[in-house]
Protein backbone atom coordinates (compact mmCIF):
# COMPACT_ATOMS: atom_id res chain seq x y z
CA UNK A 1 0.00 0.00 0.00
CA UNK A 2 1.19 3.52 -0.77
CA UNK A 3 1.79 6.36 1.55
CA UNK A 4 1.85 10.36 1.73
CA UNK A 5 3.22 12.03 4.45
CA UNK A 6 2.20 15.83 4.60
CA UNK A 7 5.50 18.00 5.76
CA UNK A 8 3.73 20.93 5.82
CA UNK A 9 2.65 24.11 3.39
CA UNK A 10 2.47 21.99 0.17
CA UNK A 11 5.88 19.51 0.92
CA UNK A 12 5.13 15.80 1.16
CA UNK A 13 6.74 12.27 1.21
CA UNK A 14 5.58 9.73 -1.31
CA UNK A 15 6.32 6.05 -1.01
CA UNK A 16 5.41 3.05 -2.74
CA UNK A 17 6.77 -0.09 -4.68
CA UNK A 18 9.65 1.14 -6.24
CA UNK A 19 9.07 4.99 -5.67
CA UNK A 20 10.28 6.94 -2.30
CA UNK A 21 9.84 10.65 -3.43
CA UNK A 22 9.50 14.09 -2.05
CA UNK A 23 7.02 16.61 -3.67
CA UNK A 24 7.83 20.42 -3.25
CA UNK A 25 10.29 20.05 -0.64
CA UNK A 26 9.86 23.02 1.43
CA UNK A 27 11.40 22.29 5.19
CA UNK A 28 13.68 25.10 5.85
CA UNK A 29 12.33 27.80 6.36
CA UNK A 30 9.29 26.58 6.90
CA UNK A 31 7.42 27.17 9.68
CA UNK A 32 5.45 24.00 9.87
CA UNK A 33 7.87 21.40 8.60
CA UNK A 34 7.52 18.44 10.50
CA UNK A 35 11.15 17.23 9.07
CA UNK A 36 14.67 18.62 8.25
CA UNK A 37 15.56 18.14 5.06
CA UNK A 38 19.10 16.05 6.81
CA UNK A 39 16.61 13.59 7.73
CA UNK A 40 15.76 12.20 4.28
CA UNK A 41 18.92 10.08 2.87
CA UNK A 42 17.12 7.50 0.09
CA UNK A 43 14.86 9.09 -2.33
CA UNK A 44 14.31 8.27 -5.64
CA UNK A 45 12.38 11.08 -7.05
CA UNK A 46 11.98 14.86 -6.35
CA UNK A 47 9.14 16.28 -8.27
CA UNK A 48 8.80 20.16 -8.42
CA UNK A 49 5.33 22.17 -9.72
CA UNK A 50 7.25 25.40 -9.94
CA UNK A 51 9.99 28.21 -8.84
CA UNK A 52 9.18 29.96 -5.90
CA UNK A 53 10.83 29.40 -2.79
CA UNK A 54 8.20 28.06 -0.28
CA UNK A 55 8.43 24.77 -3.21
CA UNK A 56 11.50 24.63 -4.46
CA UNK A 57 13.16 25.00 -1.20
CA UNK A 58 16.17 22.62 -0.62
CA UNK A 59 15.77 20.68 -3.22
CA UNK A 60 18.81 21.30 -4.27
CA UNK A 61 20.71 20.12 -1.15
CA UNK A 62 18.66 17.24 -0.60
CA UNK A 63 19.35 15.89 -4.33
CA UNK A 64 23.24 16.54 -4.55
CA UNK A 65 22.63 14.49 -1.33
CA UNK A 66 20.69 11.74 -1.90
CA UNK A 67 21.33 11.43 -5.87
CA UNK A 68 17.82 11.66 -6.14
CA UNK A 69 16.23 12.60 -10.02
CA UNK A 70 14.34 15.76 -9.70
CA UNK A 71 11.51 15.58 -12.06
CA UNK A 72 10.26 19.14 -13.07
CA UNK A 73 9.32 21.94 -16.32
CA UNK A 74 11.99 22.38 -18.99
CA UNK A 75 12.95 25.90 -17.81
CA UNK A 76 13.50 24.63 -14.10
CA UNK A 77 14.93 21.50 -15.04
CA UNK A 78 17.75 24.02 -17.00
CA UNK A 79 18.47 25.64 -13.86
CA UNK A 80 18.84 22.67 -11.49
CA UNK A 81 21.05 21.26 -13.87
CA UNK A 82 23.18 23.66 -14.11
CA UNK A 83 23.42 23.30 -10.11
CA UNK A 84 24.78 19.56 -10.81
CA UNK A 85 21.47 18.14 -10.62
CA UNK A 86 20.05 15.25 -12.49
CA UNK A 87 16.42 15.83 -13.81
CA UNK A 88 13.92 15.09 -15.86
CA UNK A 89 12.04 17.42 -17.80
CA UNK A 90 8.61 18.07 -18.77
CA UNK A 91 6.06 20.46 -19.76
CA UNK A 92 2.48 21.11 -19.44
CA UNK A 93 0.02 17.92 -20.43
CA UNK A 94 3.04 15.28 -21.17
CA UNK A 95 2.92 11.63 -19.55
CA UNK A 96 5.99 9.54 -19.10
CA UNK A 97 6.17 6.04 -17.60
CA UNK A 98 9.00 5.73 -14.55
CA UNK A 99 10.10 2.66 -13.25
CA UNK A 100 7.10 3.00 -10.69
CA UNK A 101 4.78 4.15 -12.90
CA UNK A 102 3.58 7.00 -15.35
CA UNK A 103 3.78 10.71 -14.04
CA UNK A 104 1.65 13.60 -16.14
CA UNK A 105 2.38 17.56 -16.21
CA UNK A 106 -0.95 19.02 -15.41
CA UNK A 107 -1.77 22.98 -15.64
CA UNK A 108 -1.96 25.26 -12.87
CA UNK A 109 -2.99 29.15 -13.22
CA UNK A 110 0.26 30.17 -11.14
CA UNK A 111 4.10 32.14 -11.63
CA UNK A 112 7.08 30.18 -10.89
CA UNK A 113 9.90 32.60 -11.24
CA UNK A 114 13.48 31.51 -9.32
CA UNK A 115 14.33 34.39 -6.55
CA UNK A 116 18.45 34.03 -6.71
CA UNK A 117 19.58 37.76 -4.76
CA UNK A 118 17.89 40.04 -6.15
CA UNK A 119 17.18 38.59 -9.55
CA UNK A 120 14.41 36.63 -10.85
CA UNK A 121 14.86 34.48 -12.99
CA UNK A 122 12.27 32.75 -15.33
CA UNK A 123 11.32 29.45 -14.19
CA UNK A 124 9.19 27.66 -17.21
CA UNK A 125 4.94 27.28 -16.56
CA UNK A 126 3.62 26.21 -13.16
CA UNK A 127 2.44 23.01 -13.18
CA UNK A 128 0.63 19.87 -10.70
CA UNK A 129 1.12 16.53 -10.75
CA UNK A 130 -0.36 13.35 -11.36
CA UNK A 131 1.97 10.53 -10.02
CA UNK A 132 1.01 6.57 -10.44
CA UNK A 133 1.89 4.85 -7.59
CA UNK A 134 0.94 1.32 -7.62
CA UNK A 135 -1.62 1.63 -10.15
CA UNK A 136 -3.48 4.39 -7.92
CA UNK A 137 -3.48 7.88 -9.36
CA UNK A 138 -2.13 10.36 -6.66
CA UNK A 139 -3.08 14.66 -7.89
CA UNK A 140 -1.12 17.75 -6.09
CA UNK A 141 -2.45 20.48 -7.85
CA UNK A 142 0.83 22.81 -6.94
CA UNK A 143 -0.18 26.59 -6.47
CA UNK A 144 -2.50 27.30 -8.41
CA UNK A 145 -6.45 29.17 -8.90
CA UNK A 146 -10.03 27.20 -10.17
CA UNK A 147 -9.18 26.09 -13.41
CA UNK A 148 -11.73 24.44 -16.01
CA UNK A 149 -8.99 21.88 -17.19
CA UNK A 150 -9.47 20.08 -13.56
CA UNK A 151 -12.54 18.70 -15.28
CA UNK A 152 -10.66 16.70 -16.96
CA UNK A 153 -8.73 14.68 -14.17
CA UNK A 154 -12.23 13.03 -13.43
CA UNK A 155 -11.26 11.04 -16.47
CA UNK A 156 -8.29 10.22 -14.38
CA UNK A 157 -9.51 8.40 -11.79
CA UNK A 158 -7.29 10.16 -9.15
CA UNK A 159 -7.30 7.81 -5.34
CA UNK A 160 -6.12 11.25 -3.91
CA UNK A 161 -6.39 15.15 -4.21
CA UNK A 162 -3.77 17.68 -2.53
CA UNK A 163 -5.10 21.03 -3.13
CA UNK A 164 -4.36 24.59 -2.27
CA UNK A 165 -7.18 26.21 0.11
CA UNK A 166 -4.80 29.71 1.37
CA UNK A 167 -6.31 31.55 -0.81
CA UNK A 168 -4.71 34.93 -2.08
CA UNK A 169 -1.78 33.20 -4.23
CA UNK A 170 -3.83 29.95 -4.71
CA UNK A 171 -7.33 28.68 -4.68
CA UNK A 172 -9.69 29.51 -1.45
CA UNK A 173 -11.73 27.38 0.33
CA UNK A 174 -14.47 27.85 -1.61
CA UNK A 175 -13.02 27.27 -5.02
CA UNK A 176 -10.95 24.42 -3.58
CA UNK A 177 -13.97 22.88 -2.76
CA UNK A 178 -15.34 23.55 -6.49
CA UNK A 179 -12.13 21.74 -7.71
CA UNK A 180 -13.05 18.54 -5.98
CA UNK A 181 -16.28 18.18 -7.32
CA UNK A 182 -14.66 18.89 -10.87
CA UNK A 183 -11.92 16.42 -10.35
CA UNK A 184 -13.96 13.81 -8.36
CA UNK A 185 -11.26 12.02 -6.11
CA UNK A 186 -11.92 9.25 -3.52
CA UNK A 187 -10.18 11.18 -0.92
CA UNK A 188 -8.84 15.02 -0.77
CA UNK A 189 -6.19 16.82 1.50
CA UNK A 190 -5.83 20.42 1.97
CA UNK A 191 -2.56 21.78 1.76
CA UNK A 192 -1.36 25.60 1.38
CA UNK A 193 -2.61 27.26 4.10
CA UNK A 194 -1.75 28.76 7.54
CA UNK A 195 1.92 28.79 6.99
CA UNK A 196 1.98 32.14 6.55
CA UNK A 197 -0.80 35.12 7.37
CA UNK A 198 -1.81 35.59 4.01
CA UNK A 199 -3.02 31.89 3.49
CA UNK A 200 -4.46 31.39 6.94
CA UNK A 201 -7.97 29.25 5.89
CA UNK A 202 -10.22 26.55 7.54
CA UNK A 203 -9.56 22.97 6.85
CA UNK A 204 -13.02 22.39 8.27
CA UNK A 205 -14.71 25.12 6.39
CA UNK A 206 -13.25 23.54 3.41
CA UNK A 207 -14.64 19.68 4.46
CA UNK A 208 -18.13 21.34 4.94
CA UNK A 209 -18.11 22.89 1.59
CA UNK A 210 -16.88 19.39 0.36
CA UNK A 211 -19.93 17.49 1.49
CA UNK A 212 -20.21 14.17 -0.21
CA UNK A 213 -18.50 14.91 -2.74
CA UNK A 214 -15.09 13.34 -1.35
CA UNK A 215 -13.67 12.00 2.02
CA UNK A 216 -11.73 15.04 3.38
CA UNK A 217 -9.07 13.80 5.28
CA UNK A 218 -7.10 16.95 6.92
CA UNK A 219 -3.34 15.79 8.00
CA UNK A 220 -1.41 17.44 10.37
CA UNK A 221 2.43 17.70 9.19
CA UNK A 222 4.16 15.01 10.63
CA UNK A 223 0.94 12.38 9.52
CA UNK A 224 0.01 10.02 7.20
CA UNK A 225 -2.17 8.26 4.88
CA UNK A 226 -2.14 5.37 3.11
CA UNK A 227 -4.15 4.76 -0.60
């Protein structure tokens, strides 16, 4: 059985036959990271939805680390490997099969510029992803607003949802809650919110708006769930 473990803001552990990953590895800096990012030594994968800081975080010292193969835009994959990383690009809408199983680019409505100083530098399209882990479908969104393409992952058969709620920089509660009944997962789990005063939401506000629609299941950083 596969396994997410939320880290806190949108950073997670992902494990499975032949798959121990991190998404948006976030952890210093953060202030709700359950984990360092010295505590995570074998990883396989490192996939990244975009630029900015609070998800690309230290993914760089974690994958010079651990050799792990960061798995991220075209634009972003440039930069990383110019950093001595090894990745794998993608853009927006392609599908590759891993040795765990396929991974898919989705869209997200979202920047993903690289703050290095005081420059920015472009960082390719934001993006989510949709990550096979055996067989199940598991869908983080990234950062990103209410976007009609989500209708499309109900075709997609996704086991489990991680989606923004903050609002401001990504979808609200509200909206959040519109996502779910576009994508139409078994399960969904809030992420993106209360790290920081602009995205302070309610989880439970969210799981009301939810209904029936899914099983909201709202993780502290540290937990886990199994799909």
């Amino acid at each position: 059985m596969a396994t997410i473990r939320f880290l806190g803001h949108a950073a997670f552990h992902v494990e499975g036959e032949g798959l121990k990953g991190l998404i948006d590895p976030f952890l210093t800096g953060n202030p709700q990271a359950s984990e360092g990012a010295g505590n995570f030594t074998e990883l396989d994968f490192i996939f990244l939805t975009h630029g900015h800081g609070d998800h690309l975080g230290d993914t760089v010292q974690i994958a010079k680390r651990t050799g792990a193969t960061v798995v991220a835009n075209f634009e972003l994959c440039h930069y990383l490997e110019r950093k001595g990383l090894k990745c794998h690009a993608m853009h927006i809408g392609g599908r590759r099969r891993f040795p765990f199983g396929r991974v898919k680019l989705t869209p997200a409505f979202h920047g993903s510029g690289i703050l290095e100083g005081d420059r920015m530098i472009y960082g390719g399209l934001a993006g989510g992803f949709l990550i096979e882990v055996e067989g199940k479908n598991l869908y983080h969104a990234g950062d990103t607003g209410l976007t009609k393409e989500m209708e499309l992952l109900a075709e997609e058969d996704v086991r489990i949802a991680l989606l923004p709620i903050g609002g401001n920089f990504v979808m609200d509660e509200e909206d959040a809650a519109r996502a779910v009944g576009m994508i139409r997962p078994e399960a969904v789990v809030p992420m993106h919110y209360d790290t920081f005063d602009l995205v302070k939401a309610d989880a439970g506000r969210f799981a009301d708006l939810v209904g029936d629609a899914a099983r909201v299941v709202i993780l502290q950083p540290g937990q886990e769930l199994r799909f």
